[in-house]
C-alpha atoms as a PDB file:
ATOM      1  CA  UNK A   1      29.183  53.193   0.774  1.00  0.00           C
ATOM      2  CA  UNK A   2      32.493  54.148  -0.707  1.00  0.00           C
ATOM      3  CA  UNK A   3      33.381  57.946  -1.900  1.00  0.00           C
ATOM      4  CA  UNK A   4      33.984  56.338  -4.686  1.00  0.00           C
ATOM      5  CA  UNK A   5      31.434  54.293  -5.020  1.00  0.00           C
ATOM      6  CA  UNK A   6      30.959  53.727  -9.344  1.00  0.00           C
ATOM      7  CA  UNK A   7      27.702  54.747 -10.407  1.00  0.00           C
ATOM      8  CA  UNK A   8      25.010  51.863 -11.870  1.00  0.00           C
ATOM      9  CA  UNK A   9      22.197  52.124 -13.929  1.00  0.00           C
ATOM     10  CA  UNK A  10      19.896  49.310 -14.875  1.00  0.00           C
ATOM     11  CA  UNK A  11      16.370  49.364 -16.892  1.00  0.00           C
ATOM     12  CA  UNK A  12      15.280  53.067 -17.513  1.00  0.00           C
ATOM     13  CA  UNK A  13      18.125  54.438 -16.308  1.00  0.00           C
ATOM     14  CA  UNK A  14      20.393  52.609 -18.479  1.00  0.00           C
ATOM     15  CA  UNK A  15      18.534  53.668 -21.686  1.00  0.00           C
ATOM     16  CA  UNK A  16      17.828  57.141 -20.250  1.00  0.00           C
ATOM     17  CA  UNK A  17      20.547  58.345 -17.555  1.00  0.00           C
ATOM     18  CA  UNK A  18      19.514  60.379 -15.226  1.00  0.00           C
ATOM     19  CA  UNK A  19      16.850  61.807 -16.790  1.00  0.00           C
ATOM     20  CA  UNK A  20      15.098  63.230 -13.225  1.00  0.00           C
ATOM     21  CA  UNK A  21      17.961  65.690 -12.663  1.00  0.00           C
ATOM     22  CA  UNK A  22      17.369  67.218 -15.439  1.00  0.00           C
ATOM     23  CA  UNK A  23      13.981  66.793 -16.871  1.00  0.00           C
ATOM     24  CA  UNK A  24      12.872  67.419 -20.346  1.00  0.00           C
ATOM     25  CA  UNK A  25      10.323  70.237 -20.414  1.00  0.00           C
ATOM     26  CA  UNK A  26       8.680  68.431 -23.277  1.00  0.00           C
ATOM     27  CA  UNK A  27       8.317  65.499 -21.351  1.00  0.00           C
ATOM     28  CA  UNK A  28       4.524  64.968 -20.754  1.00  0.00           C
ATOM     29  CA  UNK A  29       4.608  64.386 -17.475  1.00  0.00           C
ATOM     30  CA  UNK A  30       7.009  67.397 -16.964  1.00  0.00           C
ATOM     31  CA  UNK A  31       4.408  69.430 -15.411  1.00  0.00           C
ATOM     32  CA  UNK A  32       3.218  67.408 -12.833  1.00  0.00           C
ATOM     33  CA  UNK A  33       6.682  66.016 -11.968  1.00  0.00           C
ATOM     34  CA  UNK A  34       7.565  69.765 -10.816  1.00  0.00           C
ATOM     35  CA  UNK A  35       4.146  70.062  -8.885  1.00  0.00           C
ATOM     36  CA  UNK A  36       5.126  66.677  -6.962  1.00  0.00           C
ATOM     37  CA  UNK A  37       8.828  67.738  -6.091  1.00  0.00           C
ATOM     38  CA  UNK A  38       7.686  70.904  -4.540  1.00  0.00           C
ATOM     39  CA  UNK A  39       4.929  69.318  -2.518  1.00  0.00           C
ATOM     40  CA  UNK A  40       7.499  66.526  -1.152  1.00  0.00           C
ATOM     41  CA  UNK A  41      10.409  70.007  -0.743  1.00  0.00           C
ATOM     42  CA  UNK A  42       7.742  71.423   1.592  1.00  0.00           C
ATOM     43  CA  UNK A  43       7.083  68.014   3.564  1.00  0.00           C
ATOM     44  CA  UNK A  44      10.663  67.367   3.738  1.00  0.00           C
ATOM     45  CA  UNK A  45      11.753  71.005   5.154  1.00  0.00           C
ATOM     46  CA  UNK A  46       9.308  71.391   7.854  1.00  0.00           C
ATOM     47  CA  UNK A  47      11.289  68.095   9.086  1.00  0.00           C
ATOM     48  CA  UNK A  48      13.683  68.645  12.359  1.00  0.00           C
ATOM     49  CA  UNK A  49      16.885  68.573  11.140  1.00  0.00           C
ATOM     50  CA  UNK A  50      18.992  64.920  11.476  1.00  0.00           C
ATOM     51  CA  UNK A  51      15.666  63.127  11.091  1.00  0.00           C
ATOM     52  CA  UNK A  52      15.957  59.550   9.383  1.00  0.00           C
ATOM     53  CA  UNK A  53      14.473  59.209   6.507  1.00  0.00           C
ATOM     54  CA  UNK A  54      13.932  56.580   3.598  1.00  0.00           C
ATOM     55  CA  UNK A  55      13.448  57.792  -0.082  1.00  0.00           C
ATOM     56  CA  UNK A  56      12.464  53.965  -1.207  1.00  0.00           C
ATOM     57  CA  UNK A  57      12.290  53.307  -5.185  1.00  0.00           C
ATOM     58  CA  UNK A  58      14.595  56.868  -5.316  1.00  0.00           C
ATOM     59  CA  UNK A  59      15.866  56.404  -8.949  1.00  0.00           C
ATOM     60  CA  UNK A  60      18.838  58.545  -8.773  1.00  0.00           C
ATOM     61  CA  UNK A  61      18.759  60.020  -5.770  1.00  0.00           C
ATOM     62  CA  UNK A  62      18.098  63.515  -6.144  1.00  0.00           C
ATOM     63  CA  UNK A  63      16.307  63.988  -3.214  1.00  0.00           C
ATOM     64  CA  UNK A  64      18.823  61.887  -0.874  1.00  0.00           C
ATOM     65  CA  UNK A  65      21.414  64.254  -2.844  1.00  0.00           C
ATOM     66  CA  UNK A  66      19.745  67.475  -2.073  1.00  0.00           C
ATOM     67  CA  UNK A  67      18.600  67.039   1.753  1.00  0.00           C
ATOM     68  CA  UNK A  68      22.246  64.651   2.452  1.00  0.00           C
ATOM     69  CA  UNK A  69      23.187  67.794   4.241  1.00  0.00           C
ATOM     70  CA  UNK A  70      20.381  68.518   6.823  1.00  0.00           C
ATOM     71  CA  UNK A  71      18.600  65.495   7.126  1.00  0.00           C
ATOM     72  CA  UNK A  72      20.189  61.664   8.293  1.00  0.00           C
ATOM     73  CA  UNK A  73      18.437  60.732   4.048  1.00  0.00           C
ATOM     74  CA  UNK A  74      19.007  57.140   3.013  1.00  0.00           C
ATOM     75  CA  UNK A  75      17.921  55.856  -0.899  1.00  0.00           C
ATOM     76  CA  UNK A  76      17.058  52.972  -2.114  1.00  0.00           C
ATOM     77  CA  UNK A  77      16.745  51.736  -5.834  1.00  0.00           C
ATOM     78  CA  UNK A  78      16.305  48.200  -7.900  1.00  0.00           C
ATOM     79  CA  UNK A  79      17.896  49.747 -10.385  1.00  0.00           C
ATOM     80  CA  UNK A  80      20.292  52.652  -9.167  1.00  0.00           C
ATOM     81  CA  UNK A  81      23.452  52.516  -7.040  1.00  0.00           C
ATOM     82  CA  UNK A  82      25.914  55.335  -6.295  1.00  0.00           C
ATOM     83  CA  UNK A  83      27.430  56.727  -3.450  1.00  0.00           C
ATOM     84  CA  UNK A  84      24.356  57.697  -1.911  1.00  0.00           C
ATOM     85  CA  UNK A  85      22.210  55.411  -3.112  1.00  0.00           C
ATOM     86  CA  UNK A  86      21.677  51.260  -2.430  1.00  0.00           C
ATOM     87  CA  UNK A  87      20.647  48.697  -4.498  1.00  0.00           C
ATOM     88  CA  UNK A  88      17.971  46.879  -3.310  1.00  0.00           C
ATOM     89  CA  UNK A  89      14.063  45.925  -2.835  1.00  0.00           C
ATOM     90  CA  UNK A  90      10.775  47.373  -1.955  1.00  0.00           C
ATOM     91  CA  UNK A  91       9.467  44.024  -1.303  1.00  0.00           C
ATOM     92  CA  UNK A  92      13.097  43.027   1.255  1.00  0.00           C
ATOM     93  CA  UNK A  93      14.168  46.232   2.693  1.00  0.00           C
ATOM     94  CA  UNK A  94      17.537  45.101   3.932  1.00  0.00           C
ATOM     95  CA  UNK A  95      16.818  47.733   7.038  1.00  0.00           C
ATOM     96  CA  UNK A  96      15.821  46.729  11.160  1.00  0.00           C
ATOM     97  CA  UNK A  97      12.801  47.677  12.005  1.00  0.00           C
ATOM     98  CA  UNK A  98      11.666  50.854  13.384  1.00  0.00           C
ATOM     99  CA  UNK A  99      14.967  52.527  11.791  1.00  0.00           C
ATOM    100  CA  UNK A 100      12.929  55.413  10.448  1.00  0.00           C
ATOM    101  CA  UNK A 101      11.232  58.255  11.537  1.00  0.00           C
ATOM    102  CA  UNK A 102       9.490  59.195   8.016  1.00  0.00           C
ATOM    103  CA  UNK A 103       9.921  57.491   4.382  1.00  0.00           C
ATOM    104  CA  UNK A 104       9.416  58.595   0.433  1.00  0.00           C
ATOM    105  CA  UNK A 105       7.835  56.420  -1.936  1.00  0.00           C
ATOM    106  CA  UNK A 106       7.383  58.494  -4.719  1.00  0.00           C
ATOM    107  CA  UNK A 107       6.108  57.355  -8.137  1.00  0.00           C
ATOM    108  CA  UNK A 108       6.756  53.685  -7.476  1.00  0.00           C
ATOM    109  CA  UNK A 109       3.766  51.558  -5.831  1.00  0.00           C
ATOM    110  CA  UNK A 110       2.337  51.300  -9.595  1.00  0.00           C
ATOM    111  CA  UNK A 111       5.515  49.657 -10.853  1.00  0.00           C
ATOM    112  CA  UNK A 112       4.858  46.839  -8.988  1.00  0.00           C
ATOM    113  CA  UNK A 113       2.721  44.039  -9.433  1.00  0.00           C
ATOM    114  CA  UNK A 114      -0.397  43.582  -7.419  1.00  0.00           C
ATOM    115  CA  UNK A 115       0.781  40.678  -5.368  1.00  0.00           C
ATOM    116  CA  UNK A 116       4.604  42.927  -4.405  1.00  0.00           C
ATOM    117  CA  UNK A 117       2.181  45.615  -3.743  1.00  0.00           C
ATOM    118  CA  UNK A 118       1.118  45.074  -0.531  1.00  0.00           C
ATOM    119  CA  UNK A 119       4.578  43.209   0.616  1.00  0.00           C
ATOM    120  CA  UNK A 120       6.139  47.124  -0.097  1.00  0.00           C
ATOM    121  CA  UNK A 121       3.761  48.536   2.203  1.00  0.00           C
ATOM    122  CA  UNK A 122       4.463  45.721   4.883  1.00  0.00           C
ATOM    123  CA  UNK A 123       8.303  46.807   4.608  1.00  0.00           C
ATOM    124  CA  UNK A 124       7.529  50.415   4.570  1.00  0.00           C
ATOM    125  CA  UNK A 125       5.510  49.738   7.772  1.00  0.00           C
ATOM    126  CA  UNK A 126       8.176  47.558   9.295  1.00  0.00           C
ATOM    127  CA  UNK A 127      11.075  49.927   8.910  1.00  0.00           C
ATOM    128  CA  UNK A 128       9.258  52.981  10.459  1.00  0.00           C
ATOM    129  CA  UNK A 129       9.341  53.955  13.937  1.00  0.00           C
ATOM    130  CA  UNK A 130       5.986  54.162  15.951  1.00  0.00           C
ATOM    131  CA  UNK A 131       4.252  57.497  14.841  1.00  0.00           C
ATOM    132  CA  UNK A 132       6.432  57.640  11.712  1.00  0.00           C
ATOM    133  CA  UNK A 133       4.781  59.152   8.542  1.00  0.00           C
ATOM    134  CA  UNK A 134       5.378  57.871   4.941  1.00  0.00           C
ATOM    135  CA  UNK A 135       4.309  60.499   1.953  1.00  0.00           C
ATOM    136  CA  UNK A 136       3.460  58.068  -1.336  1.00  0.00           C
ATOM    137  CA  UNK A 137       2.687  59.665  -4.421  1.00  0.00           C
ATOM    138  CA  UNK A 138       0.908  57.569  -7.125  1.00  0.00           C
ATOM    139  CA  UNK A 139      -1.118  57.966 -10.362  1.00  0.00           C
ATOM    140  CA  UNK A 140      -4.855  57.545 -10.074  1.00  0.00           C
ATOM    141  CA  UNK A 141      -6.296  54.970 -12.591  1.00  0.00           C
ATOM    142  CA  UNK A 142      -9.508  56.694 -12.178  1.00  0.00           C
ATOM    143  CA  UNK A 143      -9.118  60.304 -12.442  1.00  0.00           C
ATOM    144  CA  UNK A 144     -11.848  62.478 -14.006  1.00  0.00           C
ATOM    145  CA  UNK A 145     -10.544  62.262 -17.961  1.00  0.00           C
ATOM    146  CA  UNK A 146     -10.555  58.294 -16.949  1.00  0.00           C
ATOM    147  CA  UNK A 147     -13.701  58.156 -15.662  1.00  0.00           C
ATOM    148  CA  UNK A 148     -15.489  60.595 -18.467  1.00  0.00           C
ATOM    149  CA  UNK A 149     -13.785  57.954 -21.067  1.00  0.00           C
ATOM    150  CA  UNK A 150     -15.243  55.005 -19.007  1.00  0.00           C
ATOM    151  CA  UNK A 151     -18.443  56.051 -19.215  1.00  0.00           C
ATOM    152  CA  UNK A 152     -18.258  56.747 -23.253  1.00  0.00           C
ATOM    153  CA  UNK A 153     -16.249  53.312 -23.646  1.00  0.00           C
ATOM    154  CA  UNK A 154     -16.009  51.597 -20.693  1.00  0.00           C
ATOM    155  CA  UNK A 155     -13.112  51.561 -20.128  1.00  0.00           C
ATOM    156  CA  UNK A 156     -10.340  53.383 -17.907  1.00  0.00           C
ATOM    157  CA  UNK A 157      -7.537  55.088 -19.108  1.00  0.00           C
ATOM    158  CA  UNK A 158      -4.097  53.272 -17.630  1.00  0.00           C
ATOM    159  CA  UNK A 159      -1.795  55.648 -16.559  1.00  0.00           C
ATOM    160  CA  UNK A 160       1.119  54.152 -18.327  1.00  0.00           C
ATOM    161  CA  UNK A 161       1.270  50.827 -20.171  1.00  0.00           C
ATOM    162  CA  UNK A 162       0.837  47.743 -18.537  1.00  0.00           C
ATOM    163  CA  UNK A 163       4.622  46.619 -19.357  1.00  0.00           C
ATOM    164  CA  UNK A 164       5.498  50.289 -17.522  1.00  0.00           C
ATOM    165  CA  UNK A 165       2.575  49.918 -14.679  1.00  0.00           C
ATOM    166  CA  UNK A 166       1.674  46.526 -14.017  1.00  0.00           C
ATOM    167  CA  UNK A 167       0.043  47.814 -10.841  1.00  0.00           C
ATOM    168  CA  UNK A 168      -1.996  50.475 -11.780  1.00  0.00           C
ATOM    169  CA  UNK A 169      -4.853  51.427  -9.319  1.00  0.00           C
ATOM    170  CA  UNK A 170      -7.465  53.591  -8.484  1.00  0.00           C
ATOM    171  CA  UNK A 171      -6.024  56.060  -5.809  1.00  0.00           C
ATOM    172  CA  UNK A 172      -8.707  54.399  -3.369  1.00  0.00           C
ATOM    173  CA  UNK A 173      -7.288  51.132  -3.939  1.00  0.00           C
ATOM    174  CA  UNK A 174      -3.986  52.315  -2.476  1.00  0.00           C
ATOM    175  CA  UNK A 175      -5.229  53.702   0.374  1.00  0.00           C
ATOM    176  CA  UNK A 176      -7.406  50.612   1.085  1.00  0.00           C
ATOM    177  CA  UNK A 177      -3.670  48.380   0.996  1.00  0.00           C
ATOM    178  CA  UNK A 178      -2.029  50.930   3.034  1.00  0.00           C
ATOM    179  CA  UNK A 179      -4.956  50.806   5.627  1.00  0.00           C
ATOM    180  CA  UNK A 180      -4.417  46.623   5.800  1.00  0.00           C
ATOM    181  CA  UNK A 181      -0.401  47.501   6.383  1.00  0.00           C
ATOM    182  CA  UNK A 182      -1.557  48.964   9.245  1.00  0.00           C
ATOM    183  CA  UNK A 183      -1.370  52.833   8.071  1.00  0.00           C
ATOM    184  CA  UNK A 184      -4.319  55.610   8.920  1.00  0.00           C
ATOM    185  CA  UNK A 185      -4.717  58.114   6.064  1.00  0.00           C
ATOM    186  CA  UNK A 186      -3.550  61.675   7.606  1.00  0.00           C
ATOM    187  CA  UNK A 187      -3.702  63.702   4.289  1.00  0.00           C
ATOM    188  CA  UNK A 188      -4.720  63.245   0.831  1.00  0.00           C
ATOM    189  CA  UNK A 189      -3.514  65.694  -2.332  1.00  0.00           C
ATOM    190  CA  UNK A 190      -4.388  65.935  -5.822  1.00  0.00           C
ATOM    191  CA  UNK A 191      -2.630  67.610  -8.779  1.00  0.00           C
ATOM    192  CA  UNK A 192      -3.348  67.803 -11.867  1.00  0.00           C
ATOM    193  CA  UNK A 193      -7.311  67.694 -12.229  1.00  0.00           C
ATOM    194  CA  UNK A 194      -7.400  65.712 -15.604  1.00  0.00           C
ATOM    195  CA  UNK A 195     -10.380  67.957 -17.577  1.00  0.00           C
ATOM    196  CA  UNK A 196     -10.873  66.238 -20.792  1.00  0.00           C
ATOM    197  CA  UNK A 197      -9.603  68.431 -23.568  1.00  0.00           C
ATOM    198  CA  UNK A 198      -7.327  70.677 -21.298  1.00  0.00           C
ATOM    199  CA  UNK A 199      -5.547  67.482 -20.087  1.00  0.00           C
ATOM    200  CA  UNK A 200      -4.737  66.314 -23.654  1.00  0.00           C
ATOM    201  CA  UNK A 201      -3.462  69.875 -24.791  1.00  0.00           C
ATOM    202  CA  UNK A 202      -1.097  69.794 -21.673  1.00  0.00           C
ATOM    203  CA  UNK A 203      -0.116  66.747 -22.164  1.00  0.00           C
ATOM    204  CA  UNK A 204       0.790  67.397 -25.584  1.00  0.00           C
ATOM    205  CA  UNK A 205       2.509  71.082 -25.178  1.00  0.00           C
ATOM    206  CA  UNK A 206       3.517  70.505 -21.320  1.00  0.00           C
ATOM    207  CA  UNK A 207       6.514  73.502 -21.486  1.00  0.00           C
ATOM    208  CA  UNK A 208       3.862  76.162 -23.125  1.00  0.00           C
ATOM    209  CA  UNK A 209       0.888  75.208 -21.279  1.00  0.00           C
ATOM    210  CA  UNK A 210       2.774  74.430 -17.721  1.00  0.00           C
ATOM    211  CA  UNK A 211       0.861  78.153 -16.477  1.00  0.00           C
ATOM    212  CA  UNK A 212      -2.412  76.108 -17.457  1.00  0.00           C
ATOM    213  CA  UNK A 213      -1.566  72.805 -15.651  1.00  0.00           C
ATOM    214  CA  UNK A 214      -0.691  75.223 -12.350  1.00  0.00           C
ATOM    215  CA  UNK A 215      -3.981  77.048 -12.473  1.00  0.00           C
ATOM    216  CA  UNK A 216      -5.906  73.609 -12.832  1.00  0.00           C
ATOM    217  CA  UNK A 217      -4.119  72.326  -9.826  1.00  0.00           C
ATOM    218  CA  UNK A 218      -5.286  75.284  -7.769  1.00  0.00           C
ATOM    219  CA  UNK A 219      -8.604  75.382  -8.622  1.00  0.00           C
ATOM    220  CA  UNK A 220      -9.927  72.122  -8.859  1.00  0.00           C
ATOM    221  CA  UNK A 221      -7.533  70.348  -6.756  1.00  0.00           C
ATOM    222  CA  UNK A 222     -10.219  67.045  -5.812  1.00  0.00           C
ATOM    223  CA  UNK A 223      -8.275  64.417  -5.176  1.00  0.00           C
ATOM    224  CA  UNK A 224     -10.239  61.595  -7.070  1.00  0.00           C
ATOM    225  CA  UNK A 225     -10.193  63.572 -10.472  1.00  0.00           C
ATOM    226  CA  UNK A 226      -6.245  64.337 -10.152  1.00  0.00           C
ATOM    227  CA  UNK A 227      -3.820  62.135 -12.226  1.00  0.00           C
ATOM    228  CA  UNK A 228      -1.433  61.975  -9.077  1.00  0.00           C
ATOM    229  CA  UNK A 229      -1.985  61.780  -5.692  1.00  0.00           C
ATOM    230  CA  UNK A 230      -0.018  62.326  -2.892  1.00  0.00           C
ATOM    231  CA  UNK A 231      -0.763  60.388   0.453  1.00  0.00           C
ATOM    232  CA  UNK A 232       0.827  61.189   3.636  1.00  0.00           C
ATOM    233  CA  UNK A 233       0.328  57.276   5.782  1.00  0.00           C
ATOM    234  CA  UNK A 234       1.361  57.400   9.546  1.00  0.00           C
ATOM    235  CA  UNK A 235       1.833  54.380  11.676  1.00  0.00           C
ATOM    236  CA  UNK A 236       0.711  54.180  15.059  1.00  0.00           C
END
């Protein structure tokens, strides 16, 4: 791209700006936004420097921006362009295969539908090298406030709305679609345990009760009662 490259902002972005670079602490999902950007800062610095990497869905780019320096970082956004970041979809990765060595999708598989789903992973799989790793992070449908509510009403709690998630899964779900890409599982990580009561406090006071989310995280870190999870896929 250009140096001077205009900046564009479509859906969310447009109404919002860049709301990720700076993030409100009152924002409810403040909390566990900071948890997942310091699990993804340690994955990305035990990387060699130079390394190629894809940050697909990457909203503004602050990842691409920070690492631009030490690692060969490309982004990719439907609704973000800038200097460092291109325009374009999960589902048509305008990228040759194999050009990768590892890949981000963070906070994106759920804002797809269930049929671009498993196209995105096909992509993600195409544009990775052999033995190239791809760390997802995505909300669980079922965590453990979900499934207590399920059993009282049955029903699950969606993660967002279905206008904001149309793709909203069970954690397992996502692994099962990565596995028919053609992905193993290599690692699995929870945060944010969602115990009912505690999670709706948090949720509702994240800045004040951010110590509270952290200890939660620590101790009860099970995977399949966290709201996110964070999946690190390798292709063979």
């Amino acid at each position: 791209m250009s140096p001077s490259q205009p900046v564009v902002r479509r859906g969310e972005y447009a109404a919002r700006g860049d709301y990720h670079r700076s993030p409100d602490p009152d924002w409810d999902y403040y909390p566990t936004y900071l948890a997942k950007l310091a699990a993804v800062r340690i994955w990305l610095d035990r990387l060699p420097p130079g390394i190629r990497v894809l940050d697909a869905g990457c909203g503004e780019g602050v990842l691409v921006d920070e690492y631009a320096d030490r690692l060969a970082i490309e982004g990719i956004d439907s609704n973000y362009s800038s200097v460092r970041v291109r325009t374009g979809s999960l589902t048509a990765l305008p990228y040759e295969e194999a050009r990768f060595h590892r890949a981000l999708c963070l906070d994106v598989l759920e804002h797809l539908t269930f049929e671009e789903q498993p196209r995105a992973l096909a992509e993600l799989y195409r544009v990775l090298t052999p033995g190239g790793e791809l760390l997802v992070s995505i909300p669980n449908l079922a965590h453990l406030q979900s499934r207590v509510h399920f059993l009282l009403t049955g029903r699950l709690i969606r993660t967002a709305s279905e206008l904001k998630h149309p793709g909203d899964r069970p954690a397992g779900e996502y692994i099962e679609l990565a596995r028919q890409a053609g992905f193993s599982l290599v690692a699995r990580r929870g945060i944010f345990p969602t115990v009912p009561v505690l999670t709706r406090l948090i949720r509702r006071r994240p800045r004040a009760l951010l110590p509270l989310h952290r200890l939660l995280s620590r101790l009860l870190p099970v995977p399949g009662w966290c709201f996110l999870n964070l999946l690190t896929l390798r292709k063979p």
